[in-house]
C-alpha atoms as a PDB file:
ATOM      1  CA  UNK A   1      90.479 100.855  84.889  1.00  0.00           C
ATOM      2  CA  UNK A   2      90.888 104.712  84.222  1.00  0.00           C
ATOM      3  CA  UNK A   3      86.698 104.675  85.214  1.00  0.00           C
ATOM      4  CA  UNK A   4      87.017 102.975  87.923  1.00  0.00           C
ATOM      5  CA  UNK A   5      90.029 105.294  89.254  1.00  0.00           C
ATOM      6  CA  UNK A   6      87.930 108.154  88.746  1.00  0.00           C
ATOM      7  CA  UNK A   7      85.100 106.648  90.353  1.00  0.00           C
ATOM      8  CA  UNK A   8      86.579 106.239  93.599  1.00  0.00           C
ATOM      9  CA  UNK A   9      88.141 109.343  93.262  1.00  0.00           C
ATOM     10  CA  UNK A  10      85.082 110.805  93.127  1.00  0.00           C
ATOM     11  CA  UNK A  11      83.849 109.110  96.408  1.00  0.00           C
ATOM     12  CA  UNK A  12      86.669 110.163  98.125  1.00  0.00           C
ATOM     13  CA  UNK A  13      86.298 113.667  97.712  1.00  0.00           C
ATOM     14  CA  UNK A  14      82.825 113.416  97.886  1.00  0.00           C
ATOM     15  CA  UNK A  15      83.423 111.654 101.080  1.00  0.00           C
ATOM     16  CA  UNK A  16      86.056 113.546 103.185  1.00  0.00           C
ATOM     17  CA  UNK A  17      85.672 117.212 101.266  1.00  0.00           C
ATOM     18  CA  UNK A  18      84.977 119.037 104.894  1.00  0.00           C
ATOM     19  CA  UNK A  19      84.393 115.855 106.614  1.00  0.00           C
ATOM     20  CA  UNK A  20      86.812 114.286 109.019  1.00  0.00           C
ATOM     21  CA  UNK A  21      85.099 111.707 110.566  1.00  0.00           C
ATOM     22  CA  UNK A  22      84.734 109.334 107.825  1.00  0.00           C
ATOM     23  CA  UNK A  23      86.741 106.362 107.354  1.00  0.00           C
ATOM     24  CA  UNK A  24      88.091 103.992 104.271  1.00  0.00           C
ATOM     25  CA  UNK A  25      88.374  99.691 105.630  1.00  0.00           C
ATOM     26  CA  UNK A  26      90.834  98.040 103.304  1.00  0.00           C
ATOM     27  CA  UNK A  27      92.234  94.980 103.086  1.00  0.00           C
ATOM     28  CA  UNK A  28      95.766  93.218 102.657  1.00  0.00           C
ATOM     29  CA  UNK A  29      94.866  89.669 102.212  1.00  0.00           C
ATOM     30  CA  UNK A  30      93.320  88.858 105.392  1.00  0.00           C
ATOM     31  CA  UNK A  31      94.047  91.660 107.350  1.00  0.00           C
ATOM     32  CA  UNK A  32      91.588  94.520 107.568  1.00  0.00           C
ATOM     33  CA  UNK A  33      92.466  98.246 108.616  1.00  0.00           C
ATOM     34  CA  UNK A  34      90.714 101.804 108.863  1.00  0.00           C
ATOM     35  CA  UNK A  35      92.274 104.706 107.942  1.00  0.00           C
ATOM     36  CA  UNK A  36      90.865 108.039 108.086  1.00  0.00           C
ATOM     37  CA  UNK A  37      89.515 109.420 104.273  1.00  0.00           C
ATOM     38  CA  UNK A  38      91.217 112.652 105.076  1.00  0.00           C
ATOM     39  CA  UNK A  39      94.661 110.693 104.762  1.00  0.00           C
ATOM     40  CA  UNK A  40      94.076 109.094 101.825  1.00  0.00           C
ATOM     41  CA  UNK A  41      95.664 110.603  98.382  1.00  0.00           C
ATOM     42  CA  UNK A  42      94.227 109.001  96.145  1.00  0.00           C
ATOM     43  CA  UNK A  43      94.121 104.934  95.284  1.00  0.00           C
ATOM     44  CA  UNK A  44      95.560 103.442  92.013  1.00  0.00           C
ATOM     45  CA  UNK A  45      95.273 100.641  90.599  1.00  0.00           C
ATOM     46  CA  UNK A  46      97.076  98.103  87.998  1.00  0.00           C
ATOM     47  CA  UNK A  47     100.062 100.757  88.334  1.00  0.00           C
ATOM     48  CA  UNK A  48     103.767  99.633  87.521  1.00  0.00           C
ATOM     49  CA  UNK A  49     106.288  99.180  90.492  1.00  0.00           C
ATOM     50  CA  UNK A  50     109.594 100.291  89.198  1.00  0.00           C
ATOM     51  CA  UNK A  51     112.408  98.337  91.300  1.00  0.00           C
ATOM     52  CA  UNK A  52     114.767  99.991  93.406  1.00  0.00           C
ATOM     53  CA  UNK A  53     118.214  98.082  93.978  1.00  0.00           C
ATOM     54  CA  UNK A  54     119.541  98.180  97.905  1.00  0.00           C
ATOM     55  CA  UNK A  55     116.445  98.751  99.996  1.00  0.00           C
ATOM     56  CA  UNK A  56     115.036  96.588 102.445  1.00  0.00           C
ATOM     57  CA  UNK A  57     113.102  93.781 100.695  1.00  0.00           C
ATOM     58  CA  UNK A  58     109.523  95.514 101.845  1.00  0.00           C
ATOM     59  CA  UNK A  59     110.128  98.521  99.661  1.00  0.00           C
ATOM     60  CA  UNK A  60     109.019  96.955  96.427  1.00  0.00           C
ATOM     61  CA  UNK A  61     109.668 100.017  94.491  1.00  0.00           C
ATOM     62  CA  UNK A  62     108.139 103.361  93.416  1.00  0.00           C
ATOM     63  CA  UNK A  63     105.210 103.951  91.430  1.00  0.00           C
ATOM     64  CA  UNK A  64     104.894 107.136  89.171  1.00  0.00           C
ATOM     65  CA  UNK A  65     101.074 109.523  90.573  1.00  0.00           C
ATOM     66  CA  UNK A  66     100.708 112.435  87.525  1.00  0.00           C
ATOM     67  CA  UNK A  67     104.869 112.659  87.809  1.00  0.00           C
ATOM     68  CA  UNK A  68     105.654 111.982  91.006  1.00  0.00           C
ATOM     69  CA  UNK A  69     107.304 109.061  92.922  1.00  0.00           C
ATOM     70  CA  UNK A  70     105.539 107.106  95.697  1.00  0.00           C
ATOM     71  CA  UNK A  71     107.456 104.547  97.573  1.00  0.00           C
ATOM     72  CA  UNK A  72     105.938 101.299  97.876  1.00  0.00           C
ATOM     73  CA  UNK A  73     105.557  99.179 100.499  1.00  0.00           C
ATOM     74  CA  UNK A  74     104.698  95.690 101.093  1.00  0.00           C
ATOM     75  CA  UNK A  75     103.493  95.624 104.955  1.00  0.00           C
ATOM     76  CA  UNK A  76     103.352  92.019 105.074  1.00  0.00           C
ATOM     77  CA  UNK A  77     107.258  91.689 104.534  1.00  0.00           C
ATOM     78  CA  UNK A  78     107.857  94.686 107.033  1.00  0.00           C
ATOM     79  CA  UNK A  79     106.304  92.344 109.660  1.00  0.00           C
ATOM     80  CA  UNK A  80     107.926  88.930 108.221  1.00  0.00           C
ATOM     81  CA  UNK A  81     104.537  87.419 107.116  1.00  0.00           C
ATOM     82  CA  UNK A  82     105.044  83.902 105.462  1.00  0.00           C
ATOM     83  CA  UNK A  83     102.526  84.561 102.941  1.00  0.00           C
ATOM     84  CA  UNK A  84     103.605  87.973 102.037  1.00  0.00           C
ATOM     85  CA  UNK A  85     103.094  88.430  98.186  1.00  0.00           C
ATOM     86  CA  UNK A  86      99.602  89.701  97.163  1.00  0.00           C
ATOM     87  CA  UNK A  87      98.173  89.017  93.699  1.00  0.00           C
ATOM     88  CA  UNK A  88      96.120  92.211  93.298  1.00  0.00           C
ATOM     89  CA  UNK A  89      97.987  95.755  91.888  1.00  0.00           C
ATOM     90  CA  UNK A  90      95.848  98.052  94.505  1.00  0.00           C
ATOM     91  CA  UNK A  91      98.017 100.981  96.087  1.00  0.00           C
ATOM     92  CA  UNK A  92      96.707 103.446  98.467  1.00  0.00           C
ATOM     93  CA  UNK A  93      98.667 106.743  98.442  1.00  0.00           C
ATOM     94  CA  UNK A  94      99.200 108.756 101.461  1.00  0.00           C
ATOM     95  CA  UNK A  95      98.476 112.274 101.614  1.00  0.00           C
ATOM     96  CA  UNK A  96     101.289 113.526 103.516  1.00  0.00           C
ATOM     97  CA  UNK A  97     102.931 117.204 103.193  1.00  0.00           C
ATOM     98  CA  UNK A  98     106.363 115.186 104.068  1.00  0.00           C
ATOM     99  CA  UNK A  99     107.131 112.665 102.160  1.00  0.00           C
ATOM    100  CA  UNK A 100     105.300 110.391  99.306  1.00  0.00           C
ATOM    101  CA  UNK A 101     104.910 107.008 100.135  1.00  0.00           C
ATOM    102  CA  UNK A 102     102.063 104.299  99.602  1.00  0.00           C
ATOM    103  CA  UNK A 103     101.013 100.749 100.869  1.00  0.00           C
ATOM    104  CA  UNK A 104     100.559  97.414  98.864  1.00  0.00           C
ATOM    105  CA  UNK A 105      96.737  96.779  99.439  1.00  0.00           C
ATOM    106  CA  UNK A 106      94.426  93.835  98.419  1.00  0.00           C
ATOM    107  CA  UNK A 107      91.225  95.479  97.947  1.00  0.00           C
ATOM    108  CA  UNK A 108      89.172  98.781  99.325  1.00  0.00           C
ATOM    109  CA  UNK A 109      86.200  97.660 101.151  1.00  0.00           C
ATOM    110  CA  UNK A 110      84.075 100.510 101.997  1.00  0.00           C
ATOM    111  CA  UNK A 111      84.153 103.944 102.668  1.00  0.00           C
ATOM    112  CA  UNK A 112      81.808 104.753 106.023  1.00  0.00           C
ATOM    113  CA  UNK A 113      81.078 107.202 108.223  1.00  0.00           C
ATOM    114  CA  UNK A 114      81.394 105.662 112.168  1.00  0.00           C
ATOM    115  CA  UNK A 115      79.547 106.728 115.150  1.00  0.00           C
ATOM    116  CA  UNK A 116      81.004 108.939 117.636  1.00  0.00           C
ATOM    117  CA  UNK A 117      81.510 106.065 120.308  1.00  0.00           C
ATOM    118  CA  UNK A 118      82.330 103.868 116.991  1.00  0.00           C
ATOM    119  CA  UNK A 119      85.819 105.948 117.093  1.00  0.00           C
ATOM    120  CA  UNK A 120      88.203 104.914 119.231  1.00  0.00           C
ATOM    121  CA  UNK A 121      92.012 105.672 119.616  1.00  0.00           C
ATOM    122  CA  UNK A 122      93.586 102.869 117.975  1.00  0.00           C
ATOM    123  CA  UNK A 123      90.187 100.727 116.262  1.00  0.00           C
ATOM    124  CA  UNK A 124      86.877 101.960 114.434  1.00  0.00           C
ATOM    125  CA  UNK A 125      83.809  99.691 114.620  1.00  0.00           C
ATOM    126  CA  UNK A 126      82.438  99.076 111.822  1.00  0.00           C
ATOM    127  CA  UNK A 127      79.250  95.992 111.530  1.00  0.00           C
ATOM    128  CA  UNK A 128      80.065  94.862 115.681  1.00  0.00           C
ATOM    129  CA  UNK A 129      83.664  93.875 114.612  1.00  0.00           C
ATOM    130  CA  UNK A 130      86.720  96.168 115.832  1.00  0.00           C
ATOM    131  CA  UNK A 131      89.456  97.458 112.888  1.00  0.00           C
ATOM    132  CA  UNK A 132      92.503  98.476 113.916  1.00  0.00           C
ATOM    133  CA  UNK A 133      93.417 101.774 112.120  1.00  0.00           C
ATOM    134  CA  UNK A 134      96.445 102.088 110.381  1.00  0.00           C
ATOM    135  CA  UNK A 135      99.715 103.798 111.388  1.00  0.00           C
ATOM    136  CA  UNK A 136     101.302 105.624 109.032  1.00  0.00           C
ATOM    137  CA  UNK A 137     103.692 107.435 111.016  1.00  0.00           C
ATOM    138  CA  UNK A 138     104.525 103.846 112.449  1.00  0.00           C
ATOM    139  CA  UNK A 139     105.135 102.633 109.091  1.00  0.00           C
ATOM    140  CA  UNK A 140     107.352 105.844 108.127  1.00  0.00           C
ATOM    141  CA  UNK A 141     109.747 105.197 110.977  1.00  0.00           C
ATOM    142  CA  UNK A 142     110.673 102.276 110.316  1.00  0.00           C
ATOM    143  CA  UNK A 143     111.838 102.977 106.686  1.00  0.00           C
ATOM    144  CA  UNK A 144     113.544 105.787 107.890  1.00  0.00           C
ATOM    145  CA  UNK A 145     115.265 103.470 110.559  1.00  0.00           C
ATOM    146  CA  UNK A 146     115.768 100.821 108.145  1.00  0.00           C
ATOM    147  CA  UNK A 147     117.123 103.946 105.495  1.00  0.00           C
ATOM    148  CA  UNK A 148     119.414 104.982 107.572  1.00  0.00           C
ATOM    149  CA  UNK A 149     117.418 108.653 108.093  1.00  0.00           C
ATOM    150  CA  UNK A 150     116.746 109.530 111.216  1.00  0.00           C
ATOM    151  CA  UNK A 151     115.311 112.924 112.252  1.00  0.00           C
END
């Protein structure tokens, strides 16, 4: 697994070192999103979640990146999905000078880099379908509601 971390690694910087208009498509389970590269941390996999008693149930835990803790979060429970556990150990770590926190994810598709006209405010197209990008700061506030920490 340690290969394969620094593999994609190593297309991440190579992607989005100087370059902000590419973009990473993952998945969790059926769902697809786009994120920008330039947001991503870093992506681990087959780490351990280390519980955390009295949080809402879509904080699974934290997960320990070179010594420090990312917060976890299952996106299916935030938005009371049926079918909300997912098999694979794939987390995508936010690069964020505020706070470290990371997303449950099912698989990385692809790294690409999009058109101009490809880029819109709230989708990327990517092979004639439309993928909603993903909303970190969206994702943020609600914990922080849900926390009890409000700015």
């Amino acid at each position: 697994m340690a290969e394969v971390d620094k593999k994609v690694e190593a297309e991440i910087k190579k992607l989005y070192d100087g370059n902000e208009s590419s973009y990473l498509i993952f998945s969790i389970k059926s769902h697809r999103f786009a994120i920008k590269s330039t947001m991503v941390q870093e992506i681990m996999y087959g780490a351990k979640v280390h519980k955390l008693p009295f949080v809402p149930d879509y904080i699974e835990g934290v997960l320990n990146c070179r010594g420090n803790p990312y917060t976890v979060v299952n996106t299916l429970k935030l938005d009371k999905e049926e079918e909300s556990e997912i098999d694979e150990k794939v987390f995508l770590l936010f690069k964020r000078s505020d706070d470290n926190f990371s997303i449950h994810i099912s698989n990385i598709e692809v790294f690409f880099e999009p058109e101009d006209d490809d880029v819109f405010a709230d989708k990327v197209k990517y092979k004639l379908k439309f993928i909603p990008l993903f909303d970190a700061d969206y994702l943020e506030e609600n914990m922080c509601r849900d926390l009890g920490k409000e700015d």
